[in-house]
Protein backbone atom coordinates (compact mmCIF):
# COMPACT_ATOMS: atom_id res chain seq x y z
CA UNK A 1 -15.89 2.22 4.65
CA UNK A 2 -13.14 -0.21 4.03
CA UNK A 3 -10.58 -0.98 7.14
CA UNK A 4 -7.98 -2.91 5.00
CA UNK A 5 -6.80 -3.46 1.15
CA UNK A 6 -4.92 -5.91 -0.20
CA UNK A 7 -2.40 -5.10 -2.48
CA UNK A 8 -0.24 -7.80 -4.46
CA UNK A 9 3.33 -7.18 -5.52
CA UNK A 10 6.08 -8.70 -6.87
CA UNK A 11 8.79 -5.58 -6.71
CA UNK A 12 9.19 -2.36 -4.81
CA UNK A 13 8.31 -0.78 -8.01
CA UNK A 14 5.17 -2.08 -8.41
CA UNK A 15 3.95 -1.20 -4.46
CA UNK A 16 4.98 2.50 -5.00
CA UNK A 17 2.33 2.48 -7.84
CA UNK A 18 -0.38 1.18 -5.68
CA UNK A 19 0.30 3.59 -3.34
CA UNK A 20 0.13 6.55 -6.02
CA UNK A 21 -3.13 5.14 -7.36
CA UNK A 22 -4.01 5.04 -3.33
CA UNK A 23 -3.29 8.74 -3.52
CA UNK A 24 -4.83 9.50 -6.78
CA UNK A 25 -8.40 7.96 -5.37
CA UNK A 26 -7.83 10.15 -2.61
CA UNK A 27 -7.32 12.92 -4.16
CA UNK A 28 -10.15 12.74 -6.44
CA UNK A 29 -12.72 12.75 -3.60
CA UNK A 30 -12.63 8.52 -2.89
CA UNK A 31 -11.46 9.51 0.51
CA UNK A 32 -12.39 5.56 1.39
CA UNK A 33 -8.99 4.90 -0.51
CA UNK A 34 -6.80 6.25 2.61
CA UNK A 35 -7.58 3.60 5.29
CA UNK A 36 -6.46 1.98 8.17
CA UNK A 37 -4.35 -1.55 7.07
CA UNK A 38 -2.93 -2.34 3.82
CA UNK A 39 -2.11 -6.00 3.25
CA UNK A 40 0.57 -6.46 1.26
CA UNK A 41 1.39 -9.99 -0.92
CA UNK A 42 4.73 -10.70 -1.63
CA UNK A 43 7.27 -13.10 -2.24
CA UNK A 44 10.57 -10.87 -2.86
CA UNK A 45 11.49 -8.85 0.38
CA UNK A 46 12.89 -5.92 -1.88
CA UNK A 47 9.12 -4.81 -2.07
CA UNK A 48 10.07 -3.59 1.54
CA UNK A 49 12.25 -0.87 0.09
CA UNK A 50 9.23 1.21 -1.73
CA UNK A 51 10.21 5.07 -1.34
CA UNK A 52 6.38 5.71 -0.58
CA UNK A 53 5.88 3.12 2.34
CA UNK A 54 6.67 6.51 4.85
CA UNK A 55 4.54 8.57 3.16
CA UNK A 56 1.70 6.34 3.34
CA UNK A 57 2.22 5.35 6.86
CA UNK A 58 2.46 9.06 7.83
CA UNK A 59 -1.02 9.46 6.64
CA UNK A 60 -1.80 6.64 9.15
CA UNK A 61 -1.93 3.38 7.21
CA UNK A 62 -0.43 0.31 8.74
CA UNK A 63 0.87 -1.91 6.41
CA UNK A 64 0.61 -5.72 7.09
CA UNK A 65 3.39 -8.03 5.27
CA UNK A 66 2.51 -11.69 4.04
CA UNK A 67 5.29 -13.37 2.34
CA UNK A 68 3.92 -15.39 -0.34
CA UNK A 69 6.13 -19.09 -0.64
């Protein structure tokens, strides 16, 4: 099993929908989706206002920011 993902973004748009396709492999049995440490790529710090970063860290996922220059 995976203990980190890394997930590239450019808006806070575009990290809610990794974290619903998160879910979705979750929920159709890829329980590996759900991990420990998603590492996030960015270079706009609106990404930070995703309305699913709470849900996903409720379920126990830290998320790890690196600004991309």
């Amino acid at each position: 099993m995976l203990d980190s993902r890394p997930c590239k973004v450019s808006s806070a748009e575009q990290l809610d929908t990794e974290i619903q396709d998160i879910f979705w492999l979750d929920n159709v049995q890829r329980g590996d989706e759900i991990i420990g440490t998603l590492n996030v790529y960015y270079s706009n710090e609106s990404v930070k206002l995703a309305r699913l970063i709470p849900t996903l860290e409720d379920r126990g996922v830290v998320i790890v920011w690196h600004k991309i220059l």
